[in-house]
C-alpha atoms as a PDB file:
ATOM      1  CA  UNK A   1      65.831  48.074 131.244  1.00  0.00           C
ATOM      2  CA  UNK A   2      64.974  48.480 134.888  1.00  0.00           C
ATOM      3  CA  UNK A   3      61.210  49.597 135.608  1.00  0.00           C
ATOM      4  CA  UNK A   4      59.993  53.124 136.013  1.00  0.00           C
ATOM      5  CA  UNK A   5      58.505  55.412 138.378  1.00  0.00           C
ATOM      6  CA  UNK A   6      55.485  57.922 137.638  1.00  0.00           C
ATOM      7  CA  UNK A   7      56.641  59.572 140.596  1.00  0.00           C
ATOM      8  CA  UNK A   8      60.547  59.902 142.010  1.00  0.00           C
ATOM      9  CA  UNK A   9      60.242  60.064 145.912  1.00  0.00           C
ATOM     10  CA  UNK A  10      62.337  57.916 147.815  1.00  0.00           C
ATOM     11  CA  UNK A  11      59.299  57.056 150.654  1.00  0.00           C
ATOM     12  CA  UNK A  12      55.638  55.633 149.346  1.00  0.00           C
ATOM     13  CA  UNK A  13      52.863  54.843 151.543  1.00  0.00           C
ATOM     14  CA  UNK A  14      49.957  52.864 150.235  1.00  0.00           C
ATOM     15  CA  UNK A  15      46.522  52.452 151.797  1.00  0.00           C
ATOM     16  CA  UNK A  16      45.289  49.069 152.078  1.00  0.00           C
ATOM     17  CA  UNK A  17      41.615  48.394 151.197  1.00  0.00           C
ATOM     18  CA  UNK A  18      40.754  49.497 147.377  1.00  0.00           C
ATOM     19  CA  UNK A  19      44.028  50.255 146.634  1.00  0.00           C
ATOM     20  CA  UNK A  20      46.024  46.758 147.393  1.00  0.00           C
ATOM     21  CA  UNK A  21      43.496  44.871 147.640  1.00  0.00           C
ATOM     22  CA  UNK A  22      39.741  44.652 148.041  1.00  0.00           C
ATOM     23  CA  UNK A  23      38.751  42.075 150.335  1.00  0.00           C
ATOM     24  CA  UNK A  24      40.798  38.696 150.105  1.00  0.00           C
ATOM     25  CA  UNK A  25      41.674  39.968 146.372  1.00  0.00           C
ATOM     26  CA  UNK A  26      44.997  41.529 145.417  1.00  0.00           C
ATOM     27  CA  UNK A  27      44.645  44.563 142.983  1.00  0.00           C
ATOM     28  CA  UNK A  28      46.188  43.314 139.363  1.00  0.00           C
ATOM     29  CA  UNK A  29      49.264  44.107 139.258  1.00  0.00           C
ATOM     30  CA  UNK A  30      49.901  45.297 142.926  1.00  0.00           C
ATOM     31  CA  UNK A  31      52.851  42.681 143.897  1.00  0.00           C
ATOM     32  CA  UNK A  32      54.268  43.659 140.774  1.00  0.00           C
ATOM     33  CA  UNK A  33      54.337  46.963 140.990  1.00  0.00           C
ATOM     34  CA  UNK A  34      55.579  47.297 145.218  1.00  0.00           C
ATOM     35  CA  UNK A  35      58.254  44.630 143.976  1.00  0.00           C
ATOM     36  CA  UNK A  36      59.581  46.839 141.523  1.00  0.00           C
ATOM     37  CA  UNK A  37      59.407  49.997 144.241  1.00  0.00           C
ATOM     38  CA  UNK A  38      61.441  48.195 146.461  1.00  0.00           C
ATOM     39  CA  UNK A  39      63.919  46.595 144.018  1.00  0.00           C
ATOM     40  CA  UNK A  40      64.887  50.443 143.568  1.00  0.00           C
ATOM     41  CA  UNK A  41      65.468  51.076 146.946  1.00  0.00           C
ATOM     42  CA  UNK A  42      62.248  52.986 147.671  1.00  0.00           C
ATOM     43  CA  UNK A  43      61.123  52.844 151.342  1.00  0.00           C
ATOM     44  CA  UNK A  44      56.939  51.720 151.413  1.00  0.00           C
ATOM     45  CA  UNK A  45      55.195  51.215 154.187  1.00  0.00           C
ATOM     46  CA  UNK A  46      51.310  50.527 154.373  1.00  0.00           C
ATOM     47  CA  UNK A  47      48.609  52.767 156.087  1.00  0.00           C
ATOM     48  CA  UNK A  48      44.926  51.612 157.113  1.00  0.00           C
ATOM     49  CA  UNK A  49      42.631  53.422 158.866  1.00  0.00           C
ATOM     50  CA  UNK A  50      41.148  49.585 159.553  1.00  0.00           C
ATOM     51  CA  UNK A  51      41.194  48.822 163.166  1.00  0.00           C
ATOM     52  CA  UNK A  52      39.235  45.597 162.542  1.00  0.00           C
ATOM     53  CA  UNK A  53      42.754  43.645 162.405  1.00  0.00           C
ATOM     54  CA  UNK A  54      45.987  43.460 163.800  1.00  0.00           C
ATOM     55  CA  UNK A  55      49.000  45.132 162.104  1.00  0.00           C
ATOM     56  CA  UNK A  56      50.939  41.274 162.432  1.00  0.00           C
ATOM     57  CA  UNK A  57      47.167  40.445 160.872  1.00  0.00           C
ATOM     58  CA  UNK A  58      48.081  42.888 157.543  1.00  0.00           C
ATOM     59  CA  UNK A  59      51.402  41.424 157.595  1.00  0.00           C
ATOM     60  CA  UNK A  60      50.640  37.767 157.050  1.00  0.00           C
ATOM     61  CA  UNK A  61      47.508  38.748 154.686  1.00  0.00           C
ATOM     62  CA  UNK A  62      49.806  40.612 152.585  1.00  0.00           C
ATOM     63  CA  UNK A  63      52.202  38.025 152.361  1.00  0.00           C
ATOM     64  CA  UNK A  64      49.602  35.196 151.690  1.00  0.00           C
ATOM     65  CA  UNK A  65      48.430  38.051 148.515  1.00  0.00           C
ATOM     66  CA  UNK A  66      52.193  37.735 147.503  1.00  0.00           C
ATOM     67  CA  UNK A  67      54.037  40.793 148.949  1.00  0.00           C
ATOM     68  CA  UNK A  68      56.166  39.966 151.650  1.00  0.00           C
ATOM     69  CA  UNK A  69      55.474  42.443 154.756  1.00  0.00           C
ATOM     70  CA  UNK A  70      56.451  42.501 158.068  1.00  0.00           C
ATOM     71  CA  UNK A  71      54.561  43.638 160.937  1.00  0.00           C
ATOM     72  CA  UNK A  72      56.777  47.314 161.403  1.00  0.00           C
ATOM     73  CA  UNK A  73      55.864  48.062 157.662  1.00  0.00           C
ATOM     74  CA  UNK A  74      52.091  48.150 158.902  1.00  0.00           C
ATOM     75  CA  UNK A  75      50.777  51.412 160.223  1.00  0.00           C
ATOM     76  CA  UNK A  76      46.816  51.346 161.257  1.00  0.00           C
ATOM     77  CA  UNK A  77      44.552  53.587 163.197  1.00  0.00           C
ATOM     78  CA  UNK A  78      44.635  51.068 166.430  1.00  0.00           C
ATOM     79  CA  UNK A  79      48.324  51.351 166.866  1.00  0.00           C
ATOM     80  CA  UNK A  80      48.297  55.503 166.155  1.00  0.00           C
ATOM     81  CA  UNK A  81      45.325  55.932 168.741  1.00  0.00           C
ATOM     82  CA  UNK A  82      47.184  53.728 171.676  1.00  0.00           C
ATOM     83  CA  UNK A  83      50.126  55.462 171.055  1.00  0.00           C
ATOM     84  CA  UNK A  84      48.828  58.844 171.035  1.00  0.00           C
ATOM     85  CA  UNK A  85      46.095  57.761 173.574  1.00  0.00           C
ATOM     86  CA  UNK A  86      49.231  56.372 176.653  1.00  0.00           C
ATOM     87  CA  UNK A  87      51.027  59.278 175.650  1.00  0.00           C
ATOM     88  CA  UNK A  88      48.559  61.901 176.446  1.00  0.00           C
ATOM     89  CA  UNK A  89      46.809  60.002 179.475  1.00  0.00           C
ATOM     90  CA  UNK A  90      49.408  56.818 180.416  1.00  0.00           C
ATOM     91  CA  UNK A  91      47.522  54.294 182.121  1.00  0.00           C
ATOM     92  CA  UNK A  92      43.797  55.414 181.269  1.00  0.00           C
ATOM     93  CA  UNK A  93      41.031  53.708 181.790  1.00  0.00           C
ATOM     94  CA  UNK A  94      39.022  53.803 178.812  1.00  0.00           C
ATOM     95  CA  UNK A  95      35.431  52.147 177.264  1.00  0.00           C
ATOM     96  CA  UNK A  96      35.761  50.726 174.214  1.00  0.00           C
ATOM     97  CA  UNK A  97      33.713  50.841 170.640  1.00  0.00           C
ATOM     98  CA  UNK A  98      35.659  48.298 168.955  1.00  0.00           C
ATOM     99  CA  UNK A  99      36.690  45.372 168.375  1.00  0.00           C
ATOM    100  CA  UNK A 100      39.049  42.379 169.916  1.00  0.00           C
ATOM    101  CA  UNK A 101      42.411  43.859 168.014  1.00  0.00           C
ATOM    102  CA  UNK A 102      41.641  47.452 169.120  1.00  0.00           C
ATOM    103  CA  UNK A 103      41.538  46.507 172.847  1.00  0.00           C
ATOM    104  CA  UNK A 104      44.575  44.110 172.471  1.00  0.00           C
ATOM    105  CA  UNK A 105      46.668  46.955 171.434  1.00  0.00           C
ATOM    106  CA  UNK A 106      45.107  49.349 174.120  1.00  0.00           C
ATOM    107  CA  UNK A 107      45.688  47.308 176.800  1.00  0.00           C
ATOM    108  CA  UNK A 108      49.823  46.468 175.017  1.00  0.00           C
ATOM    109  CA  UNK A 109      50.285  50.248 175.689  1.00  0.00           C
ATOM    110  CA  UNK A 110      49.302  50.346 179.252  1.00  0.00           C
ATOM    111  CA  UNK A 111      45.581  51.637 179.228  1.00  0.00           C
ATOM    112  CA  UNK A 112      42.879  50.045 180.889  1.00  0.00           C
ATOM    113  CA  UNK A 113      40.080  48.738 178.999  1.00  0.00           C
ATOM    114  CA  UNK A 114      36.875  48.544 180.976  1.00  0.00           C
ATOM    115  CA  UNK A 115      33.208  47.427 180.261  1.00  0.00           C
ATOM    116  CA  UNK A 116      31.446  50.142 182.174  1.00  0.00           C
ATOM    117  CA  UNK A 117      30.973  53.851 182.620  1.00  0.00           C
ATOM    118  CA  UNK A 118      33.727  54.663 184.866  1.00  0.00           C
ATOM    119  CA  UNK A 119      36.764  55.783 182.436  1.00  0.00           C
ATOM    120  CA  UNK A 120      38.631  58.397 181.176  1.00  0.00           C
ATOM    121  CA  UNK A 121      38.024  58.303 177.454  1.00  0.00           C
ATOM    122  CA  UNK A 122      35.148  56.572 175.362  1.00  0.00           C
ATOM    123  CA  UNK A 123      37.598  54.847 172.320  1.00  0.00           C
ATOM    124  CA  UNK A 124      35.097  54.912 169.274  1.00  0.00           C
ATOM    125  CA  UNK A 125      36.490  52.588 166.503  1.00  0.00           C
ATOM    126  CA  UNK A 126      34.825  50.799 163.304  1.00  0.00           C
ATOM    127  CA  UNK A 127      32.869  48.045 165.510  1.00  0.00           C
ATOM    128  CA  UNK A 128      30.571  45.215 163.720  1.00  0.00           C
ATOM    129  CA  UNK A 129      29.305  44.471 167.086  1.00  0.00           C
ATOM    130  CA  UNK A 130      28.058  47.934 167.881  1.00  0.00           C
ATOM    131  CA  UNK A 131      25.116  47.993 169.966  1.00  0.00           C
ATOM    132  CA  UNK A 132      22.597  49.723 172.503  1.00  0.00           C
ATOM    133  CA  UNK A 133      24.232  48.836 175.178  1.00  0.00           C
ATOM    134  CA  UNK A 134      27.838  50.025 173.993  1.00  0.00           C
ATOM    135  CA  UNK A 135      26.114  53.483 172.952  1.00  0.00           C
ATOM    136  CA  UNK A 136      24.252  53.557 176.544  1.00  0.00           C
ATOM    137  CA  UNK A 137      27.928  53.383 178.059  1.00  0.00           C
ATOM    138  CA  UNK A 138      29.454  55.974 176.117  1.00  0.00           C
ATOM    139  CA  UNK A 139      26.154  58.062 176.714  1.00  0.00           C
ATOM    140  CA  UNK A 140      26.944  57.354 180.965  1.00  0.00           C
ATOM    141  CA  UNK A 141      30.480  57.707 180.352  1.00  0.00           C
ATOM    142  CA  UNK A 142      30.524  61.187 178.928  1.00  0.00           C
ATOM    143  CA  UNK A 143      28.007  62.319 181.697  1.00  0.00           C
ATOM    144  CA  UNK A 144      30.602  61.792 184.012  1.00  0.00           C
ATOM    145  CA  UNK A 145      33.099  63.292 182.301  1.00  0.00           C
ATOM    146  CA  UNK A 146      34.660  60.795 180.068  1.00  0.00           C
ATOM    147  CA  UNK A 147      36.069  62.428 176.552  1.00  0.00           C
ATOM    148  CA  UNK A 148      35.807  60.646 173.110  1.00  0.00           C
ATOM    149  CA  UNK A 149      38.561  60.204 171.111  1.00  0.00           C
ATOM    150  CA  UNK A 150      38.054  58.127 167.627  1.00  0.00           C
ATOM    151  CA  UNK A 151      40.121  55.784 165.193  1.00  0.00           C
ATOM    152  CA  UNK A 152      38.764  57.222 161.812  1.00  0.00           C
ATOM    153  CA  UNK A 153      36.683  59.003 159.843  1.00  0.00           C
ATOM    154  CA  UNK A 154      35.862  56.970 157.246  1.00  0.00           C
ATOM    155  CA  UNK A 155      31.883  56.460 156.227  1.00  0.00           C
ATOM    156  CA  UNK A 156      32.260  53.218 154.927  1.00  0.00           C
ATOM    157  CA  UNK A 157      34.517  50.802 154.213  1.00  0.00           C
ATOM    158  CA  UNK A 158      35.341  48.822 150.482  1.00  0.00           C
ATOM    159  CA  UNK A 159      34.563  45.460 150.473  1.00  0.00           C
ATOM    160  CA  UNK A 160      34.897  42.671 147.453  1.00  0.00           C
ATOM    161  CA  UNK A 161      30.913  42.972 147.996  1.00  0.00           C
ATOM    162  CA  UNK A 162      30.660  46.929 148.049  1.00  0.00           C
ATOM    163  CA  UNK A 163      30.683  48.729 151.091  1.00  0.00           C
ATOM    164  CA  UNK A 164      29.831  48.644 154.482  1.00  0.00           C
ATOM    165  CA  UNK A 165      29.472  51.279 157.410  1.00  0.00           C
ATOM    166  CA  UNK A 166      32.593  51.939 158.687  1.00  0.00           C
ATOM    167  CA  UNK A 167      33.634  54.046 162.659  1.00  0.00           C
ATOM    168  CA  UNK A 168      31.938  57.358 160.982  1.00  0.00           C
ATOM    169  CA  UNK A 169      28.678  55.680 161.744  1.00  0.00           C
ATOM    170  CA  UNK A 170      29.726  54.832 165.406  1.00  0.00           C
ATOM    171  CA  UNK A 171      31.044  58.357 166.173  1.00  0.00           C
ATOM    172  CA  UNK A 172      27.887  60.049 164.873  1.00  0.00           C
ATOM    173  CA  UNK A 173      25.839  58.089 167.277  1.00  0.00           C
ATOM    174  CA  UNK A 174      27.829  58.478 170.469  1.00  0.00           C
ATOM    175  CA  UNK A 175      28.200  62.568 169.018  1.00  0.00           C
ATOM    176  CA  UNK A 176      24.265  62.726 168.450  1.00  0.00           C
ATOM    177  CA  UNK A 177      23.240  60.962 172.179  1.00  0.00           C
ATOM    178  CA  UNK A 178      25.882  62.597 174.135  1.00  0.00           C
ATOM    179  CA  UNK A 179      26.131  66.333 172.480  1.00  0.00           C
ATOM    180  CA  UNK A 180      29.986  65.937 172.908  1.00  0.00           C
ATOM    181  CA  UNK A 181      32.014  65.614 169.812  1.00  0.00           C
ATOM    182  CA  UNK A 182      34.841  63.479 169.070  1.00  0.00           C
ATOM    183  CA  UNK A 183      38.266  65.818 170.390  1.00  0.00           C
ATOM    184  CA  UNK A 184      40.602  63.626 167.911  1.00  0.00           C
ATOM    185  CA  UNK A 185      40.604  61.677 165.417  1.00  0.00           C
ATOM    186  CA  UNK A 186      43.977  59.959 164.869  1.00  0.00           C
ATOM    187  CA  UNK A 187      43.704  57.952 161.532  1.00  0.00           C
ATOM    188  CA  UNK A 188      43.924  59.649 158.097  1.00  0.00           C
ATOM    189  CA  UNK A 189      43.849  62.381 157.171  1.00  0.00           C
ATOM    190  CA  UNK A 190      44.802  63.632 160.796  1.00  0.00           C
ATOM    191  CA  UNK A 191      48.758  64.225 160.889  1.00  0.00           C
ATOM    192  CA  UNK A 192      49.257  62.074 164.090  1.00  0.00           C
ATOM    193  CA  UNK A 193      48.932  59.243 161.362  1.00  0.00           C
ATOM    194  CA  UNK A 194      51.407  60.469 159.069  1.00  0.00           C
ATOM    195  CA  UNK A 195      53.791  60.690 161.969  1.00  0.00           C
ATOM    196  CA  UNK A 196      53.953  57.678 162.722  1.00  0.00           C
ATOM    197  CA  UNK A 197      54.297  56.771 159.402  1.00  0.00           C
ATOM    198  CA  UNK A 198      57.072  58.850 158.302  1.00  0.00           C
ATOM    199  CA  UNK A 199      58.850  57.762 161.792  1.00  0.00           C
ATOM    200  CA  UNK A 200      58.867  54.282 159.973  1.00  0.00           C
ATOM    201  CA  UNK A 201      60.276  55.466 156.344  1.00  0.00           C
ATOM    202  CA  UNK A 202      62.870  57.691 158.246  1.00  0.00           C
ATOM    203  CA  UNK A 203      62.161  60.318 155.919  1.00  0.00           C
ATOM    204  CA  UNK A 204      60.598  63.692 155.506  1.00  0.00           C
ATOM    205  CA  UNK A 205      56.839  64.386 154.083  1.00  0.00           C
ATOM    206  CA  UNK A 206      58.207  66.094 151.079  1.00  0.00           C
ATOM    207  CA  UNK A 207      60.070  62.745 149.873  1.00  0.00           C
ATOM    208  CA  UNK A 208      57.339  61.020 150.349  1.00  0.00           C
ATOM    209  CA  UNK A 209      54.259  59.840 148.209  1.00  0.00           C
ATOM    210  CA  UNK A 210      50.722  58.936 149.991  1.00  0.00           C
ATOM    211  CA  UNK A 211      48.567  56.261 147.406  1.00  0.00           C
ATOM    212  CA  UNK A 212      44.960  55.950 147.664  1.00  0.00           C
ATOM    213  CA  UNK A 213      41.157  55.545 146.652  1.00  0.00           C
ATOM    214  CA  UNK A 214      40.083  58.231 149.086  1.00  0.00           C
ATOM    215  CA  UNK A 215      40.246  61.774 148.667  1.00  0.00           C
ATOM    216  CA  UNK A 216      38.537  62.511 152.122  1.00  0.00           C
ATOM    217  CA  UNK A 217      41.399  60.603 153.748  1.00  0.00           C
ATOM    218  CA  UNK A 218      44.327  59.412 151.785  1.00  0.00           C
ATOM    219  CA  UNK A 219      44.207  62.519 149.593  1.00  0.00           C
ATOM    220  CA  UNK A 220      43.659  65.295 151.555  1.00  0.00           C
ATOM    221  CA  UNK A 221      46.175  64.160 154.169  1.00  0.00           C
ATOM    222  CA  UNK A 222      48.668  64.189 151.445  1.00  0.00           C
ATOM    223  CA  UNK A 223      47.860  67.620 150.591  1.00  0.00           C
ATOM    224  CA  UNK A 224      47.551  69.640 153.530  1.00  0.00           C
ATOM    225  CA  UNK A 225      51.046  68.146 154.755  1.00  0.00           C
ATOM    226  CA  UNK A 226      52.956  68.351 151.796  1.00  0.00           C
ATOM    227  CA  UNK A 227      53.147  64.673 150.416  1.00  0.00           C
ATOM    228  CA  UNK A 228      52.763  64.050 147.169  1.00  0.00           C
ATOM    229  CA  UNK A 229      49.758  62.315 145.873  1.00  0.00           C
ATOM    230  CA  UNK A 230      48.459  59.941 143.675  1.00  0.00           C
ATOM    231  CA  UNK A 231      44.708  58.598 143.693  1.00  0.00           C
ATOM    232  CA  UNK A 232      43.939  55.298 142.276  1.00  0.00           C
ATOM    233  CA  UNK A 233      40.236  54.420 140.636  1.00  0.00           C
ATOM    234  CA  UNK A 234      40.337  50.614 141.978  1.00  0.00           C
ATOM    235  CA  UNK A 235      38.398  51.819 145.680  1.00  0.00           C
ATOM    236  CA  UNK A 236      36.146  54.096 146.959  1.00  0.00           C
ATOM    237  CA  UNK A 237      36.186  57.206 144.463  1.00  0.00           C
ATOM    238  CA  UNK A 238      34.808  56.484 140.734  1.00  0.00           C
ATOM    239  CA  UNK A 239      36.543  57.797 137.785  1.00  0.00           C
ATOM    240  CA  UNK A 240      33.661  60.253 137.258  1.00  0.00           C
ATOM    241  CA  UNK A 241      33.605  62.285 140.600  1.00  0.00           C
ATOM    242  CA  UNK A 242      33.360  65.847 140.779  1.00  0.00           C
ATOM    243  CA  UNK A 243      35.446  66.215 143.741  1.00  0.00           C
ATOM    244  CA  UNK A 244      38.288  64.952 141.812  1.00  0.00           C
ATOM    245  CA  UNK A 245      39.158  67.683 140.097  1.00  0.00           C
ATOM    246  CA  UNK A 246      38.268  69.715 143.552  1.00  0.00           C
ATOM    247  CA  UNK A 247      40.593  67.916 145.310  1.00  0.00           C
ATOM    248  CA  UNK A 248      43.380  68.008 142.659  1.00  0.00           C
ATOM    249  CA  UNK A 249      45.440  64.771 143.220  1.00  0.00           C
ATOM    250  CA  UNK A 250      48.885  65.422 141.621  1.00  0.00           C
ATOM    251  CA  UNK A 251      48.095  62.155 139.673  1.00  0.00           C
ATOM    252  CA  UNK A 252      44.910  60.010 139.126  1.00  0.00           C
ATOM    253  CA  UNK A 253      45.685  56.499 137.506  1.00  0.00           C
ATOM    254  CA  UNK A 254      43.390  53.406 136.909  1.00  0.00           C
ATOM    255  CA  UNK A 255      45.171  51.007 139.109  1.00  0.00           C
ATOM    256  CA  UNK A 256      48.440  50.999 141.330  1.00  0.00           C
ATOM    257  CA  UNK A 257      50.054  48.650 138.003  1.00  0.00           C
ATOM    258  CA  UNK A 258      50.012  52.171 136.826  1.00  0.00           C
ATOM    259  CA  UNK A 259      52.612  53.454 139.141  1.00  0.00           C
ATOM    260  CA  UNK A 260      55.236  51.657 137.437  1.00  0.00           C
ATOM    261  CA  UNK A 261      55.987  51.700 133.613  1.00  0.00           C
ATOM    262  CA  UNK A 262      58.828  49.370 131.595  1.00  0.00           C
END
């Protein structure tokens, strides 16, 4: 008998960290389970807010975890916000919070990446090397007139070790010194995201199915734009949270192994 579906839409998107895999870690059952989506002809494609990486970087670490990917099934924050970012401004000059694969992909779209004040835009990204003298740019940059656009939302971020402060921390700094706040935010929940994404599938949002730990992100994307949605327990949200049930997932299951049945 071929496998089963707990849900029947023909697109799936599935965030990455806590809900594939959590660090170098695949989730049990997780190559099994996007085998058997794809073996039925479902369309997936994969959705990080993580800018820390490159999307041919996802690929590869995917495949090493033991489901095959190639770079264009790989949507994350850094290629949304360059995108949107040379669309709205082509060419920019912009100051970056963030890291090496950020500015790679900022600079592949045609905007220029500077180290000082004098830009456009203040990028604000997850960044492990943020420091003073980063935030004193962004603080000079917005005084003359620079705006701030931003990657994410996220607080922290899942790792095999627990979790770690993710580009929330970042864009409440540069918010709090500079009295500006962040005009977009391009990575999930924000629709810009989903674009993108459902560009890839080819499909509408109402075929489609958005998998995740978060229900600040993953979730509540998925229900203000009419995806369906399905919140695994393997990530950031316990089974125990209030805001489940708040939130209202239309289904909550241990692991993603549970998204497929004999």
């Amino acid at each position: 008998m071929p496998a089963g579906f707990v849900l029947p839409h023909r697109g799936w998107l599935f965030d990455l960290d806590g809900t594939v895999y959590r660090g170098e870690s695949l989730i049990p059952g997780a190559a099994d389970a996007i085998a058997a989506l794809r073996g039925a002809g479902r369309r997936v494609a994969f959705l990080s807010n993580k800018p820390l990486q490159t999307r041919a970087d996802y690929a590869q670490k995917l495949t090493r975890l033991g489901i095959p990917t190639r770079e264009d099934d790989v949507i994350n924050s850094s290629l949304v916000l360059a995108r949107h970012l040379a669309g709205l401004d082509p060419g920019a000059p912009v100051f970056v919070i963030g890291e090496p694969p950020l500015i790679a992909e900022l600079r592949a779209h045609g905007l220029e990446v500077r180290g000082d004040q004098r830009v456009r835009w203040v990028v604000i990204a997850f960044d492990r090397t943020f420091d003073y003298a980063k935030l004193n740019t962004a603080l000079q940059a917005v005084r003359q007139g620079a705006r701030l656009i931003a990657t994410n939302p996220d607080r922290t971020c899942p790792t095999e070790d627990g979790e770690i402060p993710d580009c929330a921390g970042m864009t409440a700094a540069v918010e709090a010194v500079t009295g500006r706040t962040v005009e977009v935010v391009v990575g999930k929940p924000s629709p810009i995201i989903l674009q993108v994404a459902l560009e890839r599938l080819g499909i509408e949002a109402r075929e489609c199915v958005i998998v995740g730990d978060r229900l600040e992100t993953d979730i509540l994307m998925g229900k203000r734009l009419g995806l369906a949605t399905v919140l695994v327990l393997t990530g950031i949200t316990p089974a125990g949270d209030a805001r489940i049930a708040d939130t209202a997932p239309d289904l909550v299951v241990p692991s993603i192994r549970d998204l497929v049945y004999p």
